[in-house]
N, C-alpha and C. Protein backbone atom coordinates (compact mmCIF):
# COMPACT_ATOMS: atom_id res chain seq x y z
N UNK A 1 184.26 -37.17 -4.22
CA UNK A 1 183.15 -37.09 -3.31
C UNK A 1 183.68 -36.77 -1.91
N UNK A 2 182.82 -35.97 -1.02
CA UNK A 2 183.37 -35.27 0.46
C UNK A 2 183.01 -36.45 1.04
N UNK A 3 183.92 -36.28 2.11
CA UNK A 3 183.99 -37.43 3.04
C UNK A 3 182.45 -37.39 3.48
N UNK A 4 181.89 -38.62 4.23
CA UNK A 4 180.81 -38.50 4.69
C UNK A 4 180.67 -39.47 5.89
N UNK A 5 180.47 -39.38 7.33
CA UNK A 5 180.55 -40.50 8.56
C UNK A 5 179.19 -41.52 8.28
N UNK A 6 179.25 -42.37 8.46
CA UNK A 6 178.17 -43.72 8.06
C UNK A 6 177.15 -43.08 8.87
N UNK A 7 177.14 -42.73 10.43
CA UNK A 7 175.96 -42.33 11.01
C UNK A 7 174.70 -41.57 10.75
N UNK A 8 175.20 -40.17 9.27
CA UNK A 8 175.01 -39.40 8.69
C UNK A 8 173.67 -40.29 7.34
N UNK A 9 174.14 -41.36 7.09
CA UNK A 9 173.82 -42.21 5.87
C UNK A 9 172.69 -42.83 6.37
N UNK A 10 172.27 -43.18 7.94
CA UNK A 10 171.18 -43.93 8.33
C UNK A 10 170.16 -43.89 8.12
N UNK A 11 169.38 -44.33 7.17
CA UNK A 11 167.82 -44.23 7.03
C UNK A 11 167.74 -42.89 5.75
N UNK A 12 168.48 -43.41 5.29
CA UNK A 12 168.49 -41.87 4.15
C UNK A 12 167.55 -42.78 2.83
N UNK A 13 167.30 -42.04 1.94
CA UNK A 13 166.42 -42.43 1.00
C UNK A 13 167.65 -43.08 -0.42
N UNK A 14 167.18 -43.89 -1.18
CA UNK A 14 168.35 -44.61 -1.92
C UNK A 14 167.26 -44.05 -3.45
N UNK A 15 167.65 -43.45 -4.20
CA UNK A 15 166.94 -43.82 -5.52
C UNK A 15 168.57 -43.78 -6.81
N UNK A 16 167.60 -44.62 -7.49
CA UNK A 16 168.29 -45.50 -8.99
C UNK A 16 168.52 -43.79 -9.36
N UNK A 17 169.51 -43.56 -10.77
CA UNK A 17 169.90 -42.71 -11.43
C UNK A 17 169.04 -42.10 -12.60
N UNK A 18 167.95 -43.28 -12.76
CA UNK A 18 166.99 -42.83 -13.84
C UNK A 18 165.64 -42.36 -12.74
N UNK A 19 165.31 -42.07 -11.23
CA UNK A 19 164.51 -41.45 -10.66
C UNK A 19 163.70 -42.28 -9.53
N UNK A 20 164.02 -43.74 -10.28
CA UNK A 20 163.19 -44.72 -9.17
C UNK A 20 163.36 -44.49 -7.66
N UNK A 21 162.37 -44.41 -6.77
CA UNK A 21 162.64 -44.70 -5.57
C UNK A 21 163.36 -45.93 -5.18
N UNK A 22 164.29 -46.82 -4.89
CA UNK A 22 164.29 -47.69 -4.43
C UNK A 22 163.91 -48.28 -2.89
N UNK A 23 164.31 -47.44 -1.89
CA UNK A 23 163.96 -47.56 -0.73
C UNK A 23 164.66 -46.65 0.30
N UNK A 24 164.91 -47.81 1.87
CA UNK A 24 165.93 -46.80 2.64
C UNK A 24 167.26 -47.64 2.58
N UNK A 25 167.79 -46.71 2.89
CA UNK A 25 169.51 -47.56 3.78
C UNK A 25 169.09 -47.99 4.81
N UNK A 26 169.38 -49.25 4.71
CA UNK A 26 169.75 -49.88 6.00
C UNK A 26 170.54 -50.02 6.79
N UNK A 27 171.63 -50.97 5.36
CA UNK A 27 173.02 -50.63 6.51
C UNK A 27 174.05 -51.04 5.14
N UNK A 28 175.63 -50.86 5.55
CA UNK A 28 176.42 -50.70 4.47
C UNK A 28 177.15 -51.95 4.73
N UNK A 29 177.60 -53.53 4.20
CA UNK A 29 178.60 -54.32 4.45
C UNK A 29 180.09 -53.67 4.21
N UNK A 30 180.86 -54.41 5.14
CA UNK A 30 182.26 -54.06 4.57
C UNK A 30 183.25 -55.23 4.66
N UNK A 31 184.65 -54.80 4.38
CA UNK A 31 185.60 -56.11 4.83
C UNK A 31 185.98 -55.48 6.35
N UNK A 32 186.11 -56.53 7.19
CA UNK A 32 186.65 -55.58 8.45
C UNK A 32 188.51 -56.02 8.08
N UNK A 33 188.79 -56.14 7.89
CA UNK A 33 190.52 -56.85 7.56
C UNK A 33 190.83 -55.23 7.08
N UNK A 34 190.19 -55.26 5.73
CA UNK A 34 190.43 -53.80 4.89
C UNK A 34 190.13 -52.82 5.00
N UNK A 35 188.75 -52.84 5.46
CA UNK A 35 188.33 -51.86 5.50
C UNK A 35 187.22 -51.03 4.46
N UNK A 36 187.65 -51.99 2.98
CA UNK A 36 186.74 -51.54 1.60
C UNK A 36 185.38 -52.11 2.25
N UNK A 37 184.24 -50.90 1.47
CA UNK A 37 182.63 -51.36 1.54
C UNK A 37 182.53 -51.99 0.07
N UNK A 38 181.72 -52.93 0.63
CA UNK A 38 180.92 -53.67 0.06
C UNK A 38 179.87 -52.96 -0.98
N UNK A 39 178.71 -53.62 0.04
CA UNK A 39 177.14 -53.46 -0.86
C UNK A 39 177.03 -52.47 0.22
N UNK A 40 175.44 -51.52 0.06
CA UNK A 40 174.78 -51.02 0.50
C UNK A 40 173.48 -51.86 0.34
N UNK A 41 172.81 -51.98 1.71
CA UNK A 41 171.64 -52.85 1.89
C UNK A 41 170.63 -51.97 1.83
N UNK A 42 169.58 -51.88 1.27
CA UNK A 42 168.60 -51.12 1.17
C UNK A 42 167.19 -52.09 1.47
N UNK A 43 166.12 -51.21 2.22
CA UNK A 43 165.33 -52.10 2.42
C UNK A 43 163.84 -51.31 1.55
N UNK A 44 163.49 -52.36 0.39
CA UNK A 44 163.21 -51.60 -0.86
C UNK A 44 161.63 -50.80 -0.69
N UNK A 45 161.10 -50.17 -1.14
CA UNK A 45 159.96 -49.03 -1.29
C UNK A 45 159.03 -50.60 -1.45
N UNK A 46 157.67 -50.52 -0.65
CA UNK A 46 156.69 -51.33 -1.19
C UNK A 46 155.96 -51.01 -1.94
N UNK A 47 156.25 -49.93 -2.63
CA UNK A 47 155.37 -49.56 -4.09
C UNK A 47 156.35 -50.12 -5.33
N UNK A 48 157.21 -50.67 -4.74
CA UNK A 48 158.31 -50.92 -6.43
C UNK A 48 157.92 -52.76 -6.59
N UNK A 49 157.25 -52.54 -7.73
CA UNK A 49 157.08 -53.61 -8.11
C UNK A 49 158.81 -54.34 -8.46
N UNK A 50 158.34 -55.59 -7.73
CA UNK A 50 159.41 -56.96 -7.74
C UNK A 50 160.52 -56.74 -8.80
N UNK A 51 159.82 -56.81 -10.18
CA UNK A 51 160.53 -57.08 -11.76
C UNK A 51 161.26 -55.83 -11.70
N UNK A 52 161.22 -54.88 -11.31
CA UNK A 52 161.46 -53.45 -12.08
C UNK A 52 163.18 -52.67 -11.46
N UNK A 53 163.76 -53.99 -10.86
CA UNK A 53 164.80 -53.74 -10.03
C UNK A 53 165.67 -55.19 -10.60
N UNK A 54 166.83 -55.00 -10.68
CA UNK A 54 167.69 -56.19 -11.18
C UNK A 54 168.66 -56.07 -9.97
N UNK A 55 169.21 -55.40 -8.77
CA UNK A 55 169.80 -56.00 -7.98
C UNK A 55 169.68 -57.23 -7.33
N UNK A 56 170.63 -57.29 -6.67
CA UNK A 56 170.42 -59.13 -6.09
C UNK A 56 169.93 -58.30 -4.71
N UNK A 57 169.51 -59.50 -4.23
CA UNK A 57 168.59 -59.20 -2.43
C UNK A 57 169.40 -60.20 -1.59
N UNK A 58 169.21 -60.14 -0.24
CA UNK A 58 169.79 -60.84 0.40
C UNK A 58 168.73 -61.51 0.91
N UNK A 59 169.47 -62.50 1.96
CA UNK A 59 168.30 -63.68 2.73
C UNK A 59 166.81 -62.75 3.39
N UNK A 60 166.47 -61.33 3.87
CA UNK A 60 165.44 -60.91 4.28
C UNK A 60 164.61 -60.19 2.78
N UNK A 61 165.11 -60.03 2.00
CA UNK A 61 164.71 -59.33 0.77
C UNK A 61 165.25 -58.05 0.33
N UNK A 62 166.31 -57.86 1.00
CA UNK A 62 166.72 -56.48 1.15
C UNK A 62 167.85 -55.72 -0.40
N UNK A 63 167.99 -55.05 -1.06
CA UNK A 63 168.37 -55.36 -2.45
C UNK A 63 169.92 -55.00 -1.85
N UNK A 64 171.33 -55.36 -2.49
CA UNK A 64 172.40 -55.64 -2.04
C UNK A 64 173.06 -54.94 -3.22
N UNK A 65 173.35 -53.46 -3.14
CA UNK A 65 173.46 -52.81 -4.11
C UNK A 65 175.44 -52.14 -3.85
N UNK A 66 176.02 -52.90 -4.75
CA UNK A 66 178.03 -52.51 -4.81
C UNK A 66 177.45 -50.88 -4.52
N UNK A 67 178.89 -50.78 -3.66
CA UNK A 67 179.27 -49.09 -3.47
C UNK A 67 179.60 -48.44 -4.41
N UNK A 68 180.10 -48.90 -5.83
CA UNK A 68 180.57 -48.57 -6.83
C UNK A 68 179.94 -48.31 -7.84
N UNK A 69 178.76 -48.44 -7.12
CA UNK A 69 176.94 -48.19 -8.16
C UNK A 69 176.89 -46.41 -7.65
N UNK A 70 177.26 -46.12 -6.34
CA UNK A 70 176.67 -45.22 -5.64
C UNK A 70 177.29 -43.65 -6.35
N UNK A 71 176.27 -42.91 -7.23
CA UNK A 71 176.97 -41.71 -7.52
C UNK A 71 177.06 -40.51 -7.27
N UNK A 72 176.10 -40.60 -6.25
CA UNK A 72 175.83 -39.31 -5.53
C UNK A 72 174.97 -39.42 -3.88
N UNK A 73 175.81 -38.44 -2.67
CA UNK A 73 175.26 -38.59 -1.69
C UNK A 73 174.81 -36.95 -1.73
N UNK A 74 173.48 -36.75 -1.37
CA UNK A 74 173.08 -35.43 -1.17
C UNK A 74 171.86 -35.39 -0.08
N UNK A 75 170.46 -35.09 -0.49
CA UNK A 75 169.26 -35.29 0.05
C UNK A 75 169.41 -37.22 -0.39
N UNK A 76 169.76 -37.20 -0.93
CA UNK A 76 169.27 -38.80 -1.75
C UNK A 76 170.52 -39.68 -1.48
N UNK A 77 170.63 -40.68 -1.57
CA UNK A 77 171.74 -41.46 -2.30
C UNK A 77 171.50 -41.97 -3.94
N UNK A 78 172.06 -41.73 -4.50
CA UNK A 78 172.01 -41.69 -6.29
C UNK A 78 172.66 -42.87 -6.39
N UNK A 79 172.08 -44.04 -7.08
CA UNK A 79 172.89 -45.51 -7.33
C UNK A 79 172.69 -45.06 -8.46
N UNK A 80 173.54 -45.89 -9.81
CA UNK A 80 173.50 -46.09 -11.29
C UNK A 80 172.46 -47.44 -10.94
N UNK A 81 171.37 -47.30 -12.20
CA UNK A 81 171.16 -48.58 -12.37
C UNK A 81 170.93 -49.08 -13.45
């Protein structure tokens, strides 16, 4: 995958690999020591019903989705789900 600057990633649209919308990017955790990312925080579509998503959420509701889900950055961000 081409490099890509985080600024570029802001507010971009997140959908699952089978088509779901999930929502937007919010923002990306990382380690600051290392440097490895984390999750990608997404703040989810209010048309996606609750059940129909198995990520974990964080304390605002936001779904907390590993970078290692992420398989494609284009128009979209492509998570596996």
């Amino acid at each position: 995958m081409a490099d890509i600057l985080a600024e570029n990633l802001s507010g971009k649209a997140v959908m699952g690999s089978d088509g779901t919308e999930l929502g937007m990017l919010y923002n990306i955790t990382m380690d600051l020591k290392s440097g490895a990312l984390h999750d990608l925080l997404v703040q989810p579509n209010e048309e996606l019903a609750p059940g129909r998503v198995a990520f974990d959420r964080d304390d605002r509701g936001r779904f907390r989705i590993p970078v290692n889900r992420v398989q494609a950055v284009k128009d979209y961000i492509v998570v596996q789900r």
